[in-house]
Protein backbone atom coordinates (compact mmCIF):
# COMPACT_ATOMS: atom_id res chain seq x y z
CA UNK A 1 169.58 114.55 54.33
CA UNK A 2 172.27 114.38 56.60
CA UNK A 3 176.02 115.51 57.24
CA UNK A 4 178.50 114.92 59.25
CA UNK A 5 182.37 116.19 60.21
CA UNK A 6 185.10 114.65 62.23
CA UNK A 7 187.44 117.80 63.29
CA UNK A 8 190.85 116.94 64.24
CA UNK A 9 192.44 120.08 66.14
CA UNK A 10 196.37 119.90 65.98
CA UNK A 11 197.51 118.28 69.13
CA UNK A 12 194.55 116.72 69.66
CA UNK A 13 194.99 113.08 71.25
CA UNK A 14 192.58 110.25 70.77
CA UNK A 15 190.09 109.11 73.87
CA UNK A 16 191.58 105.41 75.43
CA UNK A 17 188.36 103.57 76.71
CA UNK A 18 188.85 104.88 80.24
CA UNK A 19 187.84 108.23 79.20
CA UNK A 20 184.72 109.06 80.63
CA UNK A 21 181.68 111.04 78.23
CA UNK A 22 179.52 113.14 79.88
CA UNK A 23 175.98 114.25 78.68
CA UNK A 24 175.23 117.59 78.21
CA UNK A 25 171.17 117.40 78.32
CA UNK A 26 168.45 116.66 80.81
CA UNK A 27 166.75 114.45 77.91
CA UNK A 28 165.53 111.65 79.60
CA UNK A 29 165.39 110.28 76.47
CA UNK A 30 168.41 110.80 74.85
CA UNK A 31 170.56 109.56 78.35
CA UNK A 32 168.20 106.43 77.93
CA UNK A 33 169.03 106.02 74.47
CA UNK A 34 172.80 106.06 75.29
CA UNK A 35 173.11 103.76 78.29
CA UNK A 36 171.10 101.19 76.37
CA UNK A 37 173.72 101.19 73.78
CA UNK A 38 176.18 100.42 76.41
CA UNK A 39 177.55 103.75 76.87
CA UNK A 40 178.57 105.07 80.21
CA UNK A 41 177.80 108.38 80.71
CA UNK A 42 177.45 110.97 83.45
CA UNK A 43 174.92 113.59 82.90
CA UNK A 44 175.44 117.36 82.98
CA UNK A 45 172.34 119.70 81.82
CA UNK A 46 173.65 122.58 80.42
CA UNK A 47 171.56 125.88 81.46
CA UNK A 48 170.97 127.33 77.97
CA UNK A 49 168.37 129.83 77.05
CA UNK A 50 167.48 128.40 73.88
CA UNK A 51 164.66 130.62 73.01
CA UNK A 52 166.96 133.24 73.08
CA UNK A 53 169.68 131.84 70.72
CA UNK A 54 167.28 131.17 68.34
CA UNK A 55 165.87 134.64 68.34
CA UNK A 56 169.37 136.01 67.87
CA UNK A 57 170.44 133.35 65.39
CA UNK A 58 168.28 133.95 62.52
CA UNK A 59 169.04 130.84 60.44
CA UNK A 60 168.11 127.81 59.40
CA UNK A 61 167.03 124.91 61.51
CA UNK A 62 170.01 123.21 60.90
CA UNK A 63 172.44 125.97 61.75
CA UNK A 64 170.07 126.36 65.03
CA UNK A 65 170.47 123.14 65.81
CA UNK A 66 174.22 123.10 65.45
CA UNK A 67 174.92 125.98 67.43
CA UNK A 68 172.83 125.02 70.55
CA UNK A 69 173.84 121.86 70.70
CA UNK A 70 177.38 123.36 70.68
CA UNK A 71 176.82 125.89 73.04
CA UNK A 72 175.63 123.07 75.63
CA UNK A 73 178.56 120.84 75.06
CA UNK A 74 180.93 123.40 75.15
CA UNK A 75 179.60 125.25 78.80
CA UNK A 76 179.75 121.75 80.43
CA UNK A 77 182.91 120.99 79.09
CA UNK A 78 184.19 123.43 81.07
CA UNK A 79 183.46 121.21 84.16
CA UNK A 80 184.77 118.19 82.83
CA UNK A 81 188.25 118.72 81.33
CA UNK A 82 189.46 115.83 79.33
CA UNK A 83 185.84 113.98 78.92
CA UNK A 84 184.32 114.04 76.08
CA UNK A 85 181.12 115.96 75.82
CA UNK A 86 177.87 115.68 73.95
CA UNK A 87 176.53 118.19 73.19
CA UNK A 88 172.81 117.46 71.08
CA UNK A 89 169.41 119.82 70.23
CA UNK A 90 166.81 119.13 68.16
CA UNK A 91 164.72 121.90 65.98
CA UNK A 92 161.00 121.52 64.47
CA UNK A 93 160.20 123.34 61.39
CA UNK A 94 156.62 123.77 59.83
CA UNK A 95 156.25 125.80 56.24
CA UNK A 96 159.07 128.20 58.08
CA UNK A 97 157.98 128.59 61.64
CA UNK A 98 160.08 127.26 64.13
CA UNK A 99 158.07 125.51 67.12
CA UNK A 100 159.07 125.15 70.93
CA UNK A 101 158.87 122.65 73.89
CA UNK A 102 154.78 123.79 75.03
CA UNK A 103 154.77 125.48 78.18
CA UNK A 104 151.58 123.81 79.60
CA UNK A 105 149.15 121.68 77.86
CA UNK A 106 146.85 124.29 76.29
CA UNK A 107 150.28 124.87 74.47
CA UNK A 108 150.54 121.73 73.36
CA UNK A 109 146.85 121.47 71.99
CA UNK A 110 147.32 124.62 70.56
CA UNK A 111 150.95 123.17 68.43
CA UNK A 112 149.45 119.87 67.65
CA UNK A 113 146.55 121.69 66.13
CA UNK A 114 148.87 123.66 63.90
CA UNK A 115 151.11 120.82 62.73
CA UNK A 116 147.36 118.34 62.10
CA UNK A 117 147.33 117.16 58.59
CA UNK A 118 150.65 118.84 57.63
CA UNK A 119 154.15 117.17 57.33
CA UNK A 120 156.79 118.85 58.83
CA UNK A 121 160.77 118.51 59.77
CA UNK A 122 162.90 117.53 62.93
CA UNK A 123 166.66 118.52 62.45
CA UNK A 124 168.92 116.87 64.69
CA UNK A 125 172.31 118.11 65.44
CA UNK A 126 174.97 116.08 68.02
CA UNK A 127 178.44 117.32 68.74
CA UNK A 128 181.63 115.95 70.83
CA UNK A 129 183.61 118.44 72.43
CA UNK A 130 186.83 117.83 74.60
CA UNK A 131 188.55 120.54 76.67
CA UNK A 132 187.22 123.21 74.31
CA UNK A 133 187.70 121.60 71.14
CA UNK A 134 184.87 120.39 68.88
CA UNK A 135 185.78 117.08 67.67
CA UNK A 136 182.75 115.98 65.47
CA UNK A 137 179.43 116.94 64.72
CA UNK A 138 176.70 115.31 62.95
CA UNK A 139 173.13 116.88 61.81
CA UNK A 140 170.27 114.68 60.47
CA UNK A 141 166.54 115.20 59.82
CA UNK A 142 163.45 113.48 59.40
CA UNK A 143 160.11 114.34 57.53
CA UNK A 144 156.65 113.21 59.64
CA UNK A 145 153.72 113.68 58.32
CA UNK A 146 150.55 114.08 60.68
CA UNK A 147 147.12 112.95 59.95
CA UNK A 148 144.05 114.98 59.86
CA UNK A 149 143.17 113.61 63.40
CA UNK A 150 139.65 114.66 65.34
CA UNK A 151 139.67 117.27 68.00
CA UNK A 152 138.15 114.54 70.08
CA UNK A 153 140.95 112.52 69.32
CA UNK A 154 143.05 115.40 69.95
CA UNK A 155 141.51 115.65 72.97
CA UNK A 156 141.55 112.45 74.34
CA UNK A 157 145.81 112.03 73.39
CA UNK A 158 146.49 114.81 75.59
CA UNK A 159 144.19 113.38 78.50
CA UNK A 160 146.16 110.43 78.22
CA UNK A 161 149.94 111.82 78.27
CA UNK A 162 149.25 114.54 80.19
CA UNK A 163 152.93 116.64 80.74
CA UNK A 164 154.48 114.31 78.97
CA UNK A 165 153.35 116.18 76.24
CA UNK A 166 155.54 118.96 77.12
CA UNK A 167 158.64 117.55 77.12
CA UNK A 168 159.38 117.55 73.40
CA UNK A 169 159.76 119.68 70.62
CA UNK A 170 156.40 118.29 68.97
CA UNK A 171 154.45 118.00 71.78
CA UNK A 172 154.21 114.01 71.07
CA UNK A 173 156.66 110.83 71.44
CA UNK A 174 156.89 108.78 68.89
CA UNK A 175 158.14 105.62 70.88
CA UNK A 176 154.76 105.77 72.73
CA UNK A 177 150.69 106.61 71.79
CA UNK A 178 151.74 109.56 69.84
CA UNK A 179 152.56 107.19 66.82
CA UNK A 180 148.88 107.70 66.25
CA UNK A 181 149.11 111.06 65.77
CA UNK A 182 151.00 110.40 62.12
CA UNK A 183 150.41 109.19 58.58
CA UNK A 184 153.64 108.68 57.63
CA UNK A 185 157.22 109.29 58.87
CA UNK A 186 160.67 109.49 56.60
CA UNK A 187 163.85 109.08 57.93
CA UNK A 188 165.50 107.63 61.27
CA UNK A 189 164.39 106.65 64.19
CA UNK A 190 166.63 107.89 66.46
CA UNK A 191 167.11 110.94 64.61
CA UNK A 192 163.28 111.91 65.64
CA UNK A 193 164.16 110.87 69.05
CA UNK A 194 166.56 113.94 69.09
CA UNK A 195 169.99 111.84 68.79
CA UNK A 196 171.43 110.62 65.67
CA UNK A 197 173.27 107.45 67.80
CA UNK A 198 174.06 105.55 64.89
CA UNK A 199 177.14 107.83 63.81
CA UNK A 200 177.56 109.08 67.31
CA UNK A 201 178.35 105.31 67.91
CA UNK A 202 180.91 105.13 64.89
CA UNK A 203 183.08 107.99 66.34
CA UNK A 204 183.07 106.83 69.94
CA UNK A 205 184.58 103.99 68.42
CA UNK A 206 187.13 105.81 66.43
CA UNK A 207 187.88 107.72 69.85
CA UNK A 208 188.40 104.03 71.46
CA UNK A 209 185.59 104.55 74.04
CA UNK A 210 183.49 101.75 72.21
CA UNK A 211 185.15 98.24 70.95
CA UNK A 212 185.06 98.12 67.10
């Protein structure tokens, strides 16, 4: 399931390839993701407390998604007037409960226990936003199934990661050993990742920042 929106605010003029785009996350991953697809970007972590927006929020992982990754692009925008800003955040959902980044590894255990044997969702939501203006957005999810893995094996994951663990949503990266955490996995790759590139590649394109 995905969906995705190209806004076109009146007076709006269209990126040349000079314009610079400018990362609104201190995902490793998703600034790795993007220079590999030959974008140049400069990176500007927005300070958002997430936990907090999704307290106040109250709706659905999409709409979560959305608005965070909104609210990131949109405070560093500030500090970059006429780049255009990505702004991405990605939201896990289990049977209705909504999990966090694990604070320390016990955390994580304590998550990847929960989630064992049970599928559950990643919703991924990217946004572009220029001088205050929000000039696409695009949300996409992915269903992952986990397998009824041993508390040995459990164990023995986390020995191997270590913190790594605790840099994503799920406690796991797919790219790496914690494919062997799953059973099955439905829908895109870089969608799980936490950045839906493919479209995000189409509009740069439109916006002349990418050759077409």
């Amino acid at each position: 399931m995905m969906t995705a929106t190209v806004e076109h605010p009146e007076g709006m003029a269209v990126a040349t390839a000079a314009a610079s785009v400018v990362l609104a996350s201190a995902s490793p991953v998703r600034a790795a993701l993007l220079r590999a697809a030959g974008i140049p970007i400069a990176v500007d972590a927005a300070a958002i407390d997430e936990a907090e927006v999704k307290t106040s929020l109250r709706a659905a992982p999409a709409a979560i998604a959305e608005t965070l990754a909104e609210l990131k692009a949109q405070r560093v925008a500030r500090g970059h007037p006429g780049s255009l800003v990505i702004g991405a955040d990605q939201v896990l959902e289990c049977d209705g409960i909504l999990f966090d980044k694990p604070c320390d590894l016990a955390a994580a255990r304590s998550q990847l226990m929960a989630l064992r044997g049970r599928t559950h969702r990643l919703v991924s939501a990217v946004v572009l936003v220029r001088d205050g203006a929000r000039v696409w957005h695009h949300i996409d999810q992915a269903s992952l199934t986990m397998r009824n893995f041993s508390t040995d094996f459990l164990d023995r994951y986390l020995g191997a990661v270590g913190d790594t663990a605790l840099s994503s949503v799920g406690a796991y990266q797919l790219e790496g050993v914690g494919a062997q955490l799953f059973a099955a996995v439905d829908g895109d790759y870089f969608t799980i990742l936490g950045l839906p590139l493919l479209p995000l590649l189409d509009i740069l394109r439109e916006h002349g920042i990418l050759p077409s």
